[in-house]
N, C-alpha and C. Protein backbone atom coordinates (compact mmCIF):
# COMPACT_ATOMS: atom_id res chain seq x y z
N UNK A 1 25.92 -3.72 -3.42
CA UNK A 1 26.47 -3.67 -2.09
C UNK A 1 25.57 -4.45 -1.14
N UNK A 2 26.59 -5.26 -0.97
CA UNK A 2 25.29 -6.57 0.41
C UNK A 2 25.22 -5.31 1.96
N UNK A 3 24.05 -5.93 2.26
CA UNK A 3 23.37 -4.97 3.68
C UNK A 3 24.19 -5.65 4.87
N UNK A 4 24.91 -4.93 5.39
CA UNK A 4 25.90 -5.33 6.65
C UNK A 4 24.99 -4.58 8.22
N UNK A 5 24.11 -4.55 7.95
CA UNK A 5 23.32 -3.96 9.20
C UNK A 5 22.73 -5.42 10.06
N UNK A 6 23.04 -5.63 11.06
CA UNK A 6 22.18 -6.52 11.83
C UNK A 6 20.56 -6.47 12.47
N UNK A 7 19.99 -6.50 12.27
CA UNK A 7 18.84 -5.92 12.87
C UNK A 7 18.54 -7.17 13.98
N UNK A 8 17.81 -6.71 14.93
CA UNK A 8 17.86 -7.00 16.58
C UNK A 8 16.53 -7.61 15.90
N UNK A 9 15.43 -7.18 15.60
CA UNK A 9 13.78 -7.43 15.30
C UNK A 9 13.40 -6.92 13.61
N UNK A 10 12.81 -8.07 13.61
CA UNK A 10 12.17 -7.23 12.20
C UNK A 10 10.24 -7.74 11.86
N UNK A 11 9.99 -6.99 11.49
CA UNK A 11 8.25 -7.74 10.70
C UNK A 11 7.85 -6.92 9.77
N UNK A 12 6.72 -7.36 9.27
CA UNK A 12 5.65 -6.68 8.68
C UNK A 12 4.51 -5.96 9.25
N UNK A 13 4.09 -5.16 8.14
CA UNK A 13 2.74 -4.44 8.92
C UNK A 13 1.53 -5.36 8.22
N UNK A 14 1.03 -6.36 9.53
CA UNK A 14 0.19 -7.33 9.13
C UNK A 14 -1.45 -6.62 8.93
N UNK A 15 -1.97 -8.06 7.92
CA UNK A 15 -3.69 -7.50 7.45
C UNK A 15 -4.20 -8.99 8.27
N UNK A 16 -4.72 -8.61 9.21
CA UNK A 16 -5.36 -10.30 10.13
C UNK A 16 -4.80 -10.88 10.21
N UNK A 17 -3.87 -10.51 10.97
CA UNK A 17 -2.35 -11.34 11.52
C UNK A 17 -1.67 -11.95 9.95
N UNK A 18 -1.79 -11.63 9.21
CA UNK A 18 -0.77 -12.12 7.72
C UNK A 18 0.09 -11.13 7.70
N UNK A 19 1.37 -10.89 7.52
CA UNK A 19 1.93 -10.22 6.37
C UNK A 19 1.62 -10.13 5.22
N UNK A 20 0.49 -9.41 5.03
CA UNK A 20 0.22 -9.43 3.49
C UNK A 20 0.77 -7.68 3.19
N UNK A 21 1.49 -7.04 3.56
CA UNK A 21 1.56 -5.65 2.86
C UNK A 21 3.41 -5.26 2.81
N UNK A 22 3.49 -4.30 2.30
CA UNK A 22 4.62 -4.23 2.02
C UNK A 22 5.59 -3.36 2.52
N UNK A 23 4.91 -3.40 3.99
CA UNK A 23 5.58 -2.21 4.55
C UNK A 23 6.20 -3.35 5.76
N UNK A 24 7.45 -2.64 5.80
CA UNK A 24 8.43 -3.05 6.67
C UNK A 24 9.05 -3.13 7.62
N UNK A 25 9.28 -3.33 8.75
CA UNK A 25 9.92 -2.60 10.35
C UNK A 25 10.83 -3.17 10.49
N UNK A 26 12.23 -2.62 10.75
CA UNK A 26 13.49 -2.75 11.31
C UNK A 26 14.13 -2.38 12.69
N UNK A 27 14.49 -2.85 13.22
CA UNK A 27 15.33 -2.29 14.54
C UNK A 27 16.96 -3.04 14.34
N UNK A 28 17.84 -1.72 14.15
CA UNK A 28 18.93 -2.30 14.30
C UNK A 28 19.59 -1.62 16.00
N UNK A 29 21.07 -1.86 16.03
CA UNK A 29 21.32 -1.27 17.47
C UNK A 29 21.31 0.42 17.85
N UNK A 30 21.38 1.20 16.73
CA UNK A 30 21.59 2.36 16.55
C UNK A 30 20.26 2.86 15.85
N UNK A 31 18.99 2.67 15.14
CA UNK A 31 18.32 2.56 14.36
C UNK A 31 16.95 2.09 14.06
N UNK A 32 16.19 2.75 13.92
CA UNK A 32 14.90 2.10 13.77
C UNK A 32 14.18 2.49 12.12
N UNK A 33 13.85 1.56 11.49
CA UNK A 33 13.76 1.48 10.18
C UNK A 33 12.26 1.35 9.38
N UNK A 34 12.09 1.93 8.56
CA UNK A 34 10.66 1.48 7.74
C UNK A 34 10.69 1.69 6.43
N UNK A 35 9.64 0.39 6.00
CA UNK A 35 10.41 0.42 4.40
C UNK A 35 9.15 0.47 4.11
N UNK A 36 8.55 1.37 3.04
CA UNK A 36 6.97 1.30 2.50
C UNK A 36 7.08 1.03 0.75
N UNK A 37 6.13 0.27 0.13
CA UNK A 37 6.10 0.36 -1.39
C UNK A 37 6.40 -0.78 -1.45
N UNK A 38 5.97 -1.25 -3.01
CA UNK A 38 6.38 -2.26 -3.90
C UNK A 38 7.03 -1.59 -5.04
N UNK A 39 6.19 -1.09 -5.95
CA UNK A 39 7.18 -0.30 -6.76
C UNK A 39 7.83 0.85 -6.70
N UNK A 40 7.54 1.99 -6.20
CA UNK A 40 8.17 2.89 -5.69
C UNK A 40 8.67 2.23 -3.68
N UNK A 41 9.46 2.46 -3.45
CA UNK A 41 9.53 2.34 -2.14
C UNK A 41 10.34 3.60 -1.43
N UNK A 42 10.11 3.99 -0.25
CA UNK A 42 10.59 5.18 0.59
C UNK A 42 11.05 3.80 1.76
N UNK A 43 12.16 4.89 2.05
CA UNK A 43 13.51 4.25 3.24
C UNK A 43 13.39 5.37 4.49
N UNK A 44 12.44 5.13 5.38
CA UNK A 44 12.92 6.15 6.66
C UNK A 44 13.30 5.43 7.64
N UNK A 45 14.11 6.00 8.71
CA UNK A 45 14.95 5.94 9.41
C UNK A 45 14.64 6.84 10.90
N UNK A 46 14.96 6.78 12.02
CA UNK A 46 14.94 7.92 13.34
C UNK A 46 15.83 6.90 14.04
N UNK A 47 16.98 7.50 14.47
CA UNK A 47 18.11 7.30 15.45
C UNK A 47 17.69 7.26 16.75
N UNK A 48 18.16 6.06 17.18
CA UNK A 48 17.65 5.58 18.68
C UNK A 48 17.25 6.22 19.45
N UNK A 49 18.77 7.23 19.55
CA UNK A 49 18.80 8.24 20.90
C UNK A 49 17.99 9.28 20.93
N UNK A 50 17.25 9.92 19.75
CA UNK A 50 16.07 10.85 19.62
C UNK A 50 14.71 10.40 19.91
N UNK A 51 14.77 9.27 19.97
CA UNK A 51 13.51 8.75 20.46
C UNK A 51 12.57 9.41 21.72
N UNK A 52 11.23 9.74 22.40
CA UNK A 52 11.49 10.47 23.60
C UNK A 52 10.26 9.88 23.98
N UNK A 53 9.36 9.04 23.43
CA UNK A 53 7.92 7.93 24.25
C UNK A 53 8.10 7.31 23.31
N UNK A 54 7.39 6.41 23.75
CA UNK A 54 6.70 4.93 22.80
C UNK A 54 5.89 4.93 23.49
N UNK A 55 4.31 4.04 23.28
CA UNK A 55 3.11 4.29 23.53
C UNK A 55 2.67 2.50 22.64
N UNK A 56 1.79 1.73 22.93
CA UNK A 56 1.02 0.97 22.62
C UNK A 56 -0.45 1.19 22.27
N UNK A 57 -0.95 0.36 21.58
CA UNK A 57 -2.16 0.58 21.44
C UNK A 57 -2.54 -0.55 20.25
N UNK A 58 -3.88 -1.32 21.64
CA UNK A 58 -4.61 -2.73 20.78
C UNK A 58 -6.03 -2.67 20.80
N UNK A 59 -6.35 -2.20 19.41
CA UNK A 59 -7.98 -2.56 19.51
C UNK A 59 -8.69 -4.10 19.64
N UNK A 60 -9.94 -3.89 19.76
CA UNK A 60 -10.49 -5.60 19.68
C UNK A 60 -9.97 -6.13 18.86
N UNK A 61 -9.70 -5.99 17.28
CA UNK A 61 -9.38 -5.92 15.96
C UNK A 61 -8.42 -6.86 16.31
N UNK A 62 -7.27 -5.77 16.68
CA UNK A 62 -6.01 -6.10 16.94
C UNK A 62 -5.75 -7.01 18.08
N UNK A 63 -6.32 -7.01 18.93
CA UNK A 63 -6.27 -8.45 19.73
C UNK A 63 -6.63 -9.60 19.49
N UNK A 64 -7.86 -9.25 18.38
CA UNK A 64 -8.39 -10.68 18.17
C UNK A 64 -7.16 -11.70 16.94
N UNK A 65 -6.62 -10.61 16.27
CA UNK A 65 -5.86 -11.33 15.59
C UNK A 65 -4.16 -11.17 16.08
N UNK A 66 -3.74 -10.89 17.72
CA UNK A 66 -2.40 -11.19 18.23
C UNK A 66 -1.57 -10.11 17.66
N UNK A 67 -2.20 -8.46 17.33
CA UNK A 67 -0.79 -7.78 16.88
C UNK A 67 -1.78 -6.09 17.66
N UNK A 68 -0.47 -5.62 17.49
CA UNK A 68 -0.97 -3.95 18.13
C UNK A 68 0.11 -3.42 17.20
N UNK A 69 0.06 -1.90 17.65
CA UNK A 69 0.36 -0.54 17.31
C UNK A 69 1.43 0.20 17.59
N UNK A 70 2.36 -0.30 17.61
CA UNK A 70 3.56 0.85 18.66
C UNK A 70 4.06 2.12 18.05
N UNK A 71 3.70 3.42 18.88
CA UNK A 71 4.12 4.52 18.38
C UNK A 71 5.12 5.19 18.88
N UNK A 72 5.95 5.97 18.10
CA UNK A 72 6.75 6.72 18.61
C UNK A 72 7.05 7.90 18.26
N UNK A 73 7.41 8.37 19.24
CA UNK A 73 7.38 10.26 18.92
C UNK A 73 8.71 10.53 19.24
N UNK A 74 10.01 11.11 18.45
CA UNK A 74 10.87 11.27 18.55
C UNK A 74 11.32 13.18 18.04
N UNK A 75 12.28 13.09 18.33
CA UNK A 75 12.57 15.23 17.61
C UNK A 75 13.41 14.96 16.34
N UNK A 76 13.38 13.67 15.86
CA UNK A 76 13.45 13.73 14.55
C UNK A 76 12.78 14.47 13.83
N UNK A 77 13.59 15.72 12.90
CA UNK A 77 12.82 16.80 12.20
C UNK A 77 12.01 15.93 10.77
N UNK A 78 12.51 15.22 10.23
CA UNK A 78 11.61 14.48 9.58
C UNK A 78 10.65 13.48 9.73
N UNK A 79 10.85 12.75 10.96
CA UNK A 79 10.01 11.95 11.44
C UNK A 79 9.33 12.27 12.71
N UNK A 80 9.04 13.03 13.10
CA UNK A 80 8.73 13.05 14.61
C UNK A 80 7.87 11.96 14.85
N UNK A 81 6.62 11.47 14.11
CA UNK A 81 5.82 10.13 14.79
C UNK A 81 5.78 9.33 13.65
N UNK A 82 6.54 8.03 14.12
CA UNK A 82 6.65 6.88 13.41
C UNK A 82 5.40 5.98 14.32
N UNK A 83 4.80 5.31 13.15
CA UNK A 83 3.11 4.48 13.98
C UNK A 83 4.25 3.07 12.65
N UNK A 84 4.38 2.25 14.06
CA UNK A 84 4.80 0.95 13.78
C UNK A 84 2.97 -0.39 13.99
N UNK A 85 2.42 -0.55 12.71
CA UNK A 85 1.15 -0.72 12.98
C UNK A 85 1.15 -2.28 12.39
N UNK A 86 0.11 -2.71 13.52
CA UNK A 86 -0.52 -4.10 13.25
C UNK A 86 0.62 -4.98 13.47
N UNK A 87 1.71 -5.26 14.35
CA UNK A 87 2.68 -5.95 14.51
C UNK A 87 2.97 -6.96 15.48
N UNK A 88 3.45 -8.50 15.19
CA UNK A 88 3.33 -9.48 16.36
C UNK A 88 3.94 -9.20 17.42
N UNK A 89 3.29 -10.10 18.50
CA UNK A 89 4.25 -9.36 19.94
C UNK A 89 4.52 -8.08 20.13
N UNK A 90 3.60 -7.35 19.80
CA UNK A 90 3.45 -5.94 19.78
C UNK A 90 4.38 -5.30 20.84
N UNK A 91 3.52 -6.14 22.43
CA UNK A 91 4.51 -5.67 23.86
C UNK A 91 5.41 -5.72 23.87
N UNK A 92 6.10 -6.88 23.43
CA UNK A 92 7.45 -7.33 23.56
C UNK A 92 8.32 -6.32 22.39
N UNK A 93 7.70 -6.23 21.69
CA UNK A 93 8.07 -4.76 20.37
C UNK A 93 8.81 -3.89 21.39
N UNK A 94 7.53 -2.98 22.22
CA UNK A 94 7.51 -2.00 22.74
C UNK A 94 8.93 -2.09 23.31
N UNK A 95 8.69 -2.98 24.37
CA UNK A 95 9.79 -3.11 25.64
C UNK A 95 11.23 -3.12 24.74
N UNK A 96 11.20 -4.01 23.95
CA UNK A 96 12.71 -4.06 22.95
C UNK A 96 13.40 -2.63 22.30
N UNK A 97 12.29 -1.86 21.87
CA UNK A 97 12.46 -0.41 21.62
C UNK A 97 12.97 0.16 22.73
N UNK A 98 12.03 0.37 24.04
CA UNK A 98 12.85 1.24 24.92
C UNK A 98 13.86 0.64 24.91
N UNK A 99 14.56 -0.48 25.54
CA UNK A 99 15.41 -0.96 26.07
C UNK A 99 16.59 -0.45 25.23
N UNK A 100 16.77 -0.75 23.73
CA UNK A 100 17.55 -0.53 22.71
C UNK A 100 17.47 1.27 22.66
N UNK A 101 16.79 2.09 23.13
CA UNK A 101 16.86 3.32 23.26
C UNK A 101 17.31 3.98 24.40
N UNK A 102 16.91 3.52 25.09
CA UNK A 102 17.96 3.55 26.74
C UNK A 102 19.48 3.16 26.98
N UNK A 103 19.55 1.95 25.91
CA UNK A 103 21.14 1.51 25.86
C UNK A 103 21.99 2.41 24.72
N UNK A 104 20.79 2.76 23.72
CA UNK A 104 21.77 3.82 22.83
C UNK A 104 22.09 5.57 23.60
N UNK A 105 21.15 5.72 24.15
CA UNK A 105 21.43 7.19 24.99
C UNK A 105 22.87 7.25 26.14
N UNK A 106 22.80 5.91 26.61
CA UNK A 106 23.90 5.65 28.00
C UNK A 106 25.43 5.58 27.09
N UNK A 107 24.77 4.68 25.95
CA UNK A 107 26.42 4.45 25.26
C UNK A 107 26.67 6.07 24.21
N UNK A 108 26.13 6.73 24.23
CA UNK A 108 26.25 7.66 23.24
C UNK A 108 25.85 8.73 24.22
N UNK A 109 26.04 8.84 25.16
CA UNK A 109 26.24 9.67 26.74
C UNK A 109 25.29 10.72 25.99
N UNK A 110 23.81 10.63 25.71
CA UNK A 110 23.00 11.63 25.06
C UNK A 110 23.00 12.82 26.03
N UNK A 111 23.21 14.05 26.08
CA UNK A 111 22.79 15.18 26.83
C UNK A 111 21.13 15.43 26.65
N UNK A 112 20.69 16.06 27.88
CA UNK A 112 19.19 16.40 27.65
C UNK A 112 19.08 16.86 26.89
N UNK A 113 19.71 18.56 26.38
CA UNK A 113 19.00 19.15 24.74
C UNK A 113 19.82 17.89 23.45
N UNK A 114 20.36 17.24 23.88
CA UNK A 114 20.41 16.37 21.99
C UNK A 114 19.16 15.40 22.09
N UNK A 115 18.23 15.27 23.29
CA UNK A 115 17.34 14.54 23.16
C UNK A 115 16.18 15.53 22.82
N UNK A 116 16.20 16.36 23.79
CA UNK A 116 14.78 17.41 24.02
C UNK A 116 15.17 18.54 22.65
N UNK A 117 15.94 18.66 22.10
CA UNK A 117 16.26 19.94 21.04
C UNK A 117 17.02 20.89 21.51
N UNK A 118 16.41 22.14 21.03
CA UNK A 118 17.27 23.37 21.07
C UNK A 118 17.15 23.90 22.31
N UNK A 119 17.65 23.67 23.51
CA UNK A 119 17.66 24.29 24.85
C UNK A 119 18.96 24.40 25.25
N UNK A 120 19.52 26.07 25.87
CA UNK A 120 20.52 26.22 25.78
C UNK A 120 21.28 25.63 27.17
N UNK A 121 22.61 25.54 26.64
CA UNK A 121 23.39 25.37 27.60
C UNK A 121 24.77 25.57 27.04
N UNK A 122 24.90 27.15 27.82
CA UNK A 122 26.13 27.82 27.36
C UNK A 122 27.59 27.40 28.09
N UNK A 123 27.40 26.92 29.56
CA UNK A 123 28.98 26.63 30.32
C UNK A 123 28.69 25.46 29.47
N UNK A 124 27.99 24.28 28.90
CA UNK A 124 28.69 22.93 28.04
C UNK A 124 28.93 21.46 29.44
N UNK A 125 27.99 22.07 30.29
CA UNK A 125 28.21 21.35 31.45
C UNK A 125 27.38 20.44 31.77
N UNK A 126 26.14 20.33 30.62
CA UNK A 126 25.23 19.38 29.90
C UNK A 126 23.79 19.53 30.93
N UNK A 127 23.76 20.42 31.48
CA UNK A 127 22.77 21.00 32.06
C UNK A 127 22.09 22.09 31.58
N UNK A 128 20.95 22.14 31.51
CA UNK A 128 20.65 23.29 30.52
C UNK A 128 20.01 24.25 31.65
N UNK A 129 20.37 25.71 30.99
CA UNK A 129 20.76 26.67 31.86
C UNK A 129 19.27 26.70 32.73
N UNK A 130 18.28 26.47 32.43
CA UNK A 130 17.16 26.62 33.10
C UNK A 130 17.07 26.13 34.27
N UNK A 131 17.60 24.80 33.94
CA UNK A 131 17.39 24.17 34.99
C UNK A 131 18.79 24.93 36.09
N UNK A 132 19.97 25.13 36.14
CA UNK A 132 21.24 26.10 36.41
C UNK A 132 20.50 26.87 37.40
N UNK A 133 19.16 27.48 37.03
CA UNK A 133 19.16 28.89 37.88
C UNK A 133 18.15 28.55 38.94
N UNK A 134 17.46 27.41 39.40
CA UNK A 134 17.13 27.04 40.50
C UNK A 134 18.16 26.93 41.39
């Protein structure tokens, strides 16, 4: 079965600015992707709209050879922190993530608890009741 996914960005997780390793980063429009292994390989995944920071981070290391760190912390129960590491245009990474996470929440009209979790909201009026009783 050929891969019908478009991805927006893709790289490697570089060793001194090379791609020398075998781990993988994807961003499609709905999707953010990582592929680890050569012979065994693992496929994870965290859906746009769960996303809830991204964060940067460039050591000397990492500046001297043009890549940083982008992390993200999402309420994905299996993934909560994906570390997208050693990657070109790191910033421009970053910014492409929110942006593609901001456009998946608006088009997929995210409510606060499908972002934040289990917080109730019993009238369904997408306000969660806490906030209701101010």
């Amino acid at each position: 079965m050929k891969n019908t996914i478009n991805y927006i960005w893709q790289d490697r997780k570089r060793f001194m600015g090379m791609p020398l390793s075998f781990t993988k980063y994807k961003l499609a429009e709905d999707r953010l992707f990582v592929e680890t292994g050569l012979f065994s390989t693992k496929y994870e995944e965290v859906v746009l709209y769960r996303i809830r920071d991204i964060s940067l981070s460039r050591n000397l290391w990492q500046k001297l050879f043009g890549v940083g760190t982008v992390t993200v912390q999402s309420s994905d129960a299996s993934l909560p922190t994906l570390v997208i590491k050693n990657v070109k245009k790191s910033f421009d990474v970053k910014e492409l993530i929110h942006k593609s996470v901001e456009d998946m929440k608006i088009a997929r009209r995210a409510r606060v608890n499908e972002v934040i979790g289990d917080i109730e909201d019993e009238d369904g009026d997408g306000i969660p009741d806490i906030l209701d009783e101010e």
